[in-house]
C-alpha atoms as a PDB file:
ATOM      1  CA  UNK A   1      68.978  13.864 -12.297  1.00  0.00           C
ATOM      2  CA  UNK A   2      65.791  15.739 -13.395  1.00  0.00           C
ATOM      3  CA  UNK A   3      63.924  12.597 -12.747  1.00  0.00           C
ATOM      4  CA  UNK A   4      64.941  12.475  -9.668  1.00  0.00           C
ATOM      5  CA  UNK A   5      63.836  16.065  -8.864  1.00  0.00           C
ATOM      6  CA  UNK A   6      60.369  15.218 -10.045  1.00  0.00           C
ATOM      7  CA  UNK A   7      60.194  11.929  -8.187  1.00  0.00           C
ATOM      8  CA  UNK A   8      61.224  13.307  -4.694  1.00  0.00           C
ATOM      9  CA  UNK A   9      58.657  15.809  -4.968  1.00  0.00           C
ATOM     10  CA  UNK A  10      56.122  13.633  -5.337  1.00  0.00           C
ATOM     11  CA  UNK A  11      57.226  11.778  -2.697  1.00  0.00           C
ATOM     12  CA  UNK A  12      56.885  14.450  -0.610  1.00  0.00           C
ATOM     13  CA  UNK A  13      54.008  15.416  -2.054  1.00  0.00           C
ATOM     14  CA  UNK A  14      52.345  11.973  -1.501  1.00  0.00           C
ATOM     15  CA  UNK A  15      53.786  11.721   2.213  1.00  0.00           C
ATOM     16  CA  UNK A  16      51.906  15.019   2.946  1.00  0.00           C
ATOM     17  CA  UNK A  17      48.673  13.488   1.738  1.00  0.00           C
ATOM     18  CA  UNK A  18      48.442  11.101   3.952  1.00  0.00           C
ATOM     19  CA  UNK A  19      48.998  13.196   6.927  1.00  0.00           C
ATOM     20  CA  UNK A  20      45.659  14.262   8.053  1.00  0.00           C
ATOM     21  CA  UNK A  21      44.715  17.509   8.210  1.00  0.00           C
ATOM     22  CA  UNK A  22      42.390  19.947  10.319  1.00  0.00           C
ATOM     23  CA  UNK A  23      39.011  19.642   8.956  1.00  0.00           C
ATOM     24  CA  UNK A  24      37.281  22.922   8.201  1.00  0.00           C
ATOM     25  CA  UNK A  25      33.970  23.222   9.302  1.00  0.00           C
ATOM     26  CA  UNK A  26      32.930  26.997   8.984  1.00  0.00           C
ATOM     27  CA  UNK A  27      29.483  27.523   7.501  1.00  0.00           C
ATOM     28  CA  UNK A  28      27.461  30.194   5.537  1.00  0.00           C
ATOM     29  CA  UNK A  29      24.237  30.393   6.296  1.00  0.00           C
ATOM     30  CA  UNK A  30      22.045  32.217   3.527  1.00  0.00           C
ATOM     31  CA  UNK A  31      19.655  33.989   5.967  1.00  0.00           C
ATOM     32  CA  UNK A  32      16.425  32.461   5.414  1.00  0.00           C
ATOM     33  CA  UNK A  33      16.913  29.937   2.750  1.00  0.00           C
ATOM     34  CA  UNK A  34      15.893  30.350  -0.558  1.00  0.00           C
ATOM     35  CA  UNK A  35      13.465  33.036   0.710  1.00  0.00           C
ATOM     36  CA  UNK A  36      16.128  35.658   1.860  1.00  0.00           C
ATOM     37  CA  UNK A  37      16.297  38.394   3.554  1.00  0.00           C
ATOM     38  CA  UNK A  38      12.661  39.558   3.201  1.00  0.00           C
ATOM     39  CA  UNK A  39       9.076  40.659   4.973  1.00  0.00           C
ATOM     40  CA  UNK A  40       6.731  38.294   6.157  1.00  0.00           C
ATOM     41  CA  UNK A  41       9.005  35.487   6.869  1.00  0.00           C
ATOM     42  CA  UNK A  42       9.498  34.360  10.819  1.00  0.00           C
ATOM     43  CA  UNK A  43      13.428  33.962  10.799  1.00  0.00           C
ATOM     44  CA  UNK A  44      12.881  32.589  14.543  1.00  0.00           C
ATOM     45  CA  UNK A  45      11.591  29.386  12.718  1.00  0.00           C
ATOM     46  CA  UNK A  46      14.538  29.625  10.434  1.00  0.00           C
ATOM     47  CA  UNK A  47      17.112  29.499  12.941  1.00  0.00           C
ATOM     48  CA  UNK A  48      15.966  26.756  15.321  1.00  0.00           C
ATOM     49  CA  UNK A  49      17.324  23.579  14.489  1.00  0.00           C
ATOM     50  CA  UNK A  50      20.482  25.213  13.398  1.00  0.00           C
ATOM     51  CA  UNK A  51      23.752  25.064  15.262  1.00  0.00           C
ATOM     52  CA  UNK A  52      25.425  28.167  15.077  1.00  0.00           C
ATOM     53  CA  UNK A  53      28.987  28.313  15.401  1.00  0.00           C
ATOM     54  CA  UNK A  54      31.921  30.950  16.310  1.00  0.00           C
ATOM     55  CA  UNK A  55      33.911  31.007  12.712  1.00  0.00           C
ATOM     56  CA  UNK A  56      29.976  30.471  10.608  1.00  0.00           C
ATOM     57  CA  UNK A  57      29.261  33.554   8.661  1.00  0.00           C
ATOM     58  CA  UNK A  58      25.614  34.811   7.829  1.00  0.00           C
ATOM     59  CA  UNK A  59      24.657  35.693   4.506  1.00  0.00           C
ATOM     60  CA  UNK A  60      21.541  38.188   3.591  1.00  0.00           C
ATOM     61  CA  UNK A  61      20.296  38.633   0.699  1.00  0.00           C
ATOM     62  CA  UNK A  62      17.020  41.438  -0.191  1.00  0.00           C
ATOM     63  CA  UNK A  63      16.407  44.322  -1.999  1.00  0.00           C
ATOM     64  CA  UNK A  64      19.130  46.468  -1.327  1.00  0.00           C
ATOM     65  CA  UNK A  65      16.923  49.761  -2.611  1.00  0.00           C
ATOM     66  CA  UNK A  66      14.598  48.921   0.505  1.00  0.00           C
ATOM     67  CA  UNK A  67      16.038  47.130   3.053  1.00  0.00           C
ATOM     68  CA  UNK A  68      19.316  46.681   5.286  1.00  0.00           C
ATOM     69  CA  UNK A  69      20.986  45.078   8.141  1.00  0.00           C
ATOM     70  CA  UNK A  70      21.435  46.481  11.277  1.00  0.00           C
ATOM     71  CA  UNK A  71      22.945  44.766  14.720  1.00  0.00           C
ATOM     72  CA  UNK A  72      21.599  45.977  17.582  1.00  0.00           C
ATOM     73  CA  UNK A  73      20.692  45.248  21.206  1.00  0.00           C
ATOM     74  CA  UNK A  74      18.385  42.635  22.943  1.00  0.00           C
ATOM     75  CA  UNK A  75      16.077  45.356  23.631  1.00  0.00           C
ATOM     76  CA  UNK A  76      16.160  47.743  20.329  1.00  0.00           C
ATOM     77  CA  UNK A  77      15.691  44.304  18.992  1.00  0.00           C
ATOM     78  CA  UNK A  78      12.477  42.984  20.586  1.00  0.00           C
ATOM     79  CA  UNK A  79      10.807  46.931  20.078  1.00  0.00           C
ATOM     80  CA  UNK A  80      11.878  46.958  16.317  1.00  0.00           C
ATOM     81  CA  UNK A  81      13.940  50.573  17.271  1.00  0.00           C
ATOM     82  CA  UNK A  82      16.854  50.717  14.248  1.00  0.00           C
ATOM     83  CA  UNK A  83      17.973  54.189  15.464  1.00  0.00           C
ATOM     84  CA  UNK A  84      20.928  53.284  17.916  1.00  0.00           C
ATOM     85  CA  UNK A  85      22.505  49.994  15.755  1.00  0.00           C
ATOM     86  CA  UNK A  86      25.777  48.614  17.078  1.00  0.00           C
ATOM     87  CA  UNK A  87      26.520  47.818  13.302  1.00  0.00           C
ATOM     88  CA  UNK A  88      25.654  48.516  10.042  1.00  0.00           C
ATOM     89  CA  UNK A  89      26.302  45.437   7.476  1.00  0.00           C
ATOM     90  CA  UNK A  90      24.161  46.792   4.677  1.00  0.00           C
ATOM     91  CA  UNK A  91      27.012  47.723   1.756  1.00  0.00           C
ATOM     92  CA  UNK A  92      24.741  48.437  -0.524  1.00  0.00           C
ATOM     93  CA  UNK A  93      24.400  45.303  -2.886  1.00  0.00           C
ATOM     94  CA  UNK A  94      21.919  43.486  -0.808  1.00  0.00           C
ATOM     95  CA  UNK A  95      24.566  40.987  -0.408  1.00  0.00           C
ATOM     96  CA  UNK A  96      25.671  41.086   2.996  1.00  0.00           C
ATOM     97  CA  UNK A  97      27.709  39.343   4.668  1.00  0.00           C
ATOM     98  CA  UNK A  98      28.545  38.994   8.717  1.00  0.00           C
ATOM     99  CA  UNK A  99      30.903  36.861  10.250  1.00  0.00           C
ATOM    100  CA  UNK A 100      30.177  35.394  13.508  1.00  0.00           C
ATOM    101  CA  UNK A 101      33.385  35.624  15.085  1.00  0.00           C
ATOM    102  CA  UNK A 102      32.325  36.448  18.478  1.00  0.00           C
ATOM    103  CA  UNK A 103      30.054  33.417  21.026  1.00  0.00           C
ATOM    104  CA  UNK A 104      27.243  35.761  22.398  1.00  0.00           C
ATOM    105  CA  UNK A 105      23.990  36.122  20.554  1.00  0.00           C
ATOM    106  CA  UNK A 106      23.480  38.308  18.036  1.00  0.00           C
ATOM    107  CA  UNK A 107      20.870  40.337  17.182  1.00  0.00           C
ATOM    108  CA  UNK A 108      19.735  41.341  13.373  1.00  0.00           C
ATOM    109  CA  UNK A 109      17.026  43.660  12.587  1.00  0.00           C
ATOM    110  CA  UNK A 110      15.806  45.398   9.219  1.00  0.00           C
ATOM    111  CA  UNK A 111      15.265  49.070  10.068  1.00  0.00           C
ATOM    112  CA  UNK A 112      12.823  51.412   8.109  1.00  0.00           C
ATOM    113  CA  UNK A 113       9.888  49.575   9.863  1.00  0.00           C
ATOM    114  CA  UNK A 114      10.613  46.070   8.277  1.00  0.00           C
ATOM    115  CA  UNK A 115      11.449  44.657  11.365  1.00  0.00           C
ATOM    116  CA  UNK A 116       7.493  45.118  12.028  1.00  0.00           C
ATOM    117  CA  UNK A 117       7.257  42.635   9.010  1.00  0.00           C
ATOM    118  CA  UNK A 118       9.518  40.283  10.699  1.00  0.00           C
ATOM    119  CA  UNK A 119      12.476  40.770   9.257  1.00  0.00           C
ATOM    120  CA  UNK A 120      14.314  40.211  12.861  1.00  0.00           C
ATOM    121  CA  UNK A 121      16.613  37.588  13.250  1.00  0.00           C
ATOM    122  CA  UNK A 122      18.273  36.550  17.030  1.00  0.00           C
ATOM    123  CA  UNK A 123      21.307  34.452  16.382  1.00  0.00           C
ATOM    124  CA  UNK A 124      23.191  32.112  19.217  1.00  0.00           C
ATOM    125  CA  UNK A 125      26.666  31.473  18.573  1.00  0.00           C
ATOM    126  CA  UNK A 126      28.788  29.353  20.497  1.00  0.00           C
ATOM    127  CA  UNK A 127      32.250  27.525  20.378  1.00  0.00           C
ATOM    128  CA  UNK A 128      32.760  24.664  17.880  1.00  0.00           C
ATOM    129  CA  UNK A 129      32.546  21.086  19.832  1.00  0.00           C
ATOM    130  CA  UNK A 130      36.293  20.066  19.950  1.00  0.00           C
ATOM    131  CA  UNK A 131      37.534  17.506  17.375  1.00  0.00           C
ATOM    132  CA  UNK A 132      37.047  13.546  18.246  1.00  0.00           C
ATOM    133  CA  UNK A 133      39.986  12.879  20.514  1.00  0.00           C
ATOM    134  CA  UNK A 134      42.384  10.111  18.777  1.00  0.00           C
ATOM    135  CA  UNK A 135      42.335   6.692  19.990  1.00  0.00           C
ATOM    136  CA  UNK A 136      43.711   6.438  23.362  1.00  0.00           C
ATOM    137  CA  UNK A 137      47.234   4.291  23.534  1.00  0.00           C
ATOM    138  CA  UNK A 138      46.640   1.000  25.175  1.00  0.00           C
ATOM    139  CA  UNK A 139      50.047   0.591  26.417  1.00  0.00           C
ATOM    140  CA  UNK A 140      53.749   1.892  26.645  1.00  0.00           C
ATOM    141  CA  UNK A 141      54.913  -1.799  25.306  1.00  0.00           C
ATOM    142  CA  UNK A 142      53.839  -1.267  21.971  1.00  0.00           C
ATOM    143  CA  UNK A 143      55.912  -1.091  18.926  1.00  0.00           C
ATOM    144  CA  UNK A 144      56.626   2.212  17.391  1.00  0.00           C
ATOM    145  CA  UNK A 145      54.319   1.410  14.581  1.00  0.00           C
ATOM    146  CA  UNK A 146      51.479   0.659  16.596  1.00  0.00           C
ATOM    147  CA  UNK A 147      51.836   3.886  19.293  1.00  0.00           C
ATOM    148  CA  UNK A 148      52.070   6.136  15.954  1.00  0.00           C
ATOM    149  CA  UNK A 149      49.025   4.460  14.766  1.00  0.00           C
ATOM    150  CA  UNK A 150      50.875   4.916  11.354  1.00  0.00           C
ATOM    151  CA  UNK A 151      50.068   8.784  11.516  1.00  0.00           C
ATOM    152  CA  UNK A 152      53.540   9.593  11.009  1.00  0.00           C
ATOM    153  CA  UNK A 153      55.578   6.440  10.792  1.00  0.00           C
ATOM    154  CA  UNK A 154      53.815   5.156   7.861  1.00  0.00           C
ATOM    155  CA  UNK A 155      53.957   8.197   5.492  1.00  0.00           C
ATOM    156  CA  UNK A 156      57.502   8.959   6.193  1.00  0.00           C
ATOM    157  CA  UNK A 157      58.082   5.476   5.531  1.00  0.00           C
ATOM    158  CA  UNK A 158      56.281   5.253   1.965  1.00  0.00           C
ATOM    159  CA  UNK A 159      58.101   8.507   1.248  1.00  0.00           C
ATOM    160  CA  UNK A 160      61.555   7.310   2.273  1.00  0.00           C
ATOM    161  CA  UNK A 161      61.018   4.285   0.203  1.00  0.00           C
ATOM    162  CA  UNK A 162      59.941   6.406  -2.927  1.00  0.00           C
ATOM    163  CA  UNK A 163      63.044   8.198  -2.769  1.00  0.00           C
ATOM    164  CA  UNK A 164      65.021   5.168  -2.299  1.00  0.00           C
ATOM    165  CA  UNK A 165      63.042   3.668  -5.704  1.00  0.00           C
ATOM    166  CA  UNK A 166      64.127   7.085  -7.388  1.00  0.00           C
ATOM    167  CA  UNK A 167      67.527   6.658  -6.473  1.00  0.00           C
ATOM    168  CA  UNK A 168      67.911   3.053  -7.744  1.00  0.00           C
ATOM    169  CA  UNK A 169      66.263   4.050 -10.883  1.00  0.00           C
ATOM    170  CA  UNK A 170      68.109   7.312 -11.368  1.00  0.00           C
ATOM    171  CA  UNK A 171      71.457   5.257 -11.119  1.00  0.00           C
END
């Protein structure tokens, strides 16, 4: 009977496998590159070319005994002002990280007059292009097989006849 424990589990396990799941598609973008968080760098040239997405998170890395990360404004961001910040990220490793979990553009400066230097960052985040859309169904006429595509029919299948195999050899 303990056989047949262990082979309806993997059954199941198996069956779930071949259901396919959501992909994740989050990314972390180290702010900067292998560079970092740092003067003299123009993060506008960073970011271009880069789709930003709502769910991505931003990582910055610098010298936390100089430098931080402060959200702010369109304006306080274009004048380099740090003094009125919507957010403080800087924890105090220099390894910061910000999820972008709103679709606006952000804004990222470093305040005690790095942001002179460059160290300004403007990011655009937007909603995640929906998923490919699944074939469409040619035709109500099909056979349950074919209108499943085998998403569902086939794995249930495979698992029903594991079980059945598990039985018989159980027995």
């Amino acid at each position: 009977m303990d056989g047949l424990r262990r082979s309806i589990a993997l059954a199941v396990v198996l069956a779930l496998g071949m259901v396919a799941l959501p992909e994740v598609t989050a990314v972390r973008y180290i702010v900067g590159g292998n560079v970092g968080w740092s003067p003299n760098v123009n993060y506008t040239v960073w970011a271009q070319g880069k789709q930003f997405y709502n769910g991505d998170w931003l990582f910055f890395v610098y010298d936390r005994t100089q430098m931080n990360v402060l959200e702010v404004n369109q304006t306080d961001y274009e004048n380099c002002i740090s003094d009125h910040f919507l957010h403080n990220w800087t924890t105090g490793a220099g390894r910061d990280v910000v999820p972008l979990n709103v679709t606006k553009t952000y804004y990222f400066i470093s305040g005690k007059g790095f942001c002179f230097g460059g160290m300004k960052v403007a990011i655009n985040v937007e909603n995640p292009p929906p998923p490919p859309s699944s074939l469409p169904v040619k035709s109500y006429s099909q056979s349950l097989l074919s209108s499943f595509q085998g998403q569902i029919f086939l794995p249930v299948l495979f698992a029903a006849a594991a079980v059945w195999d598990s039985f018989l050899l159980a027995c």
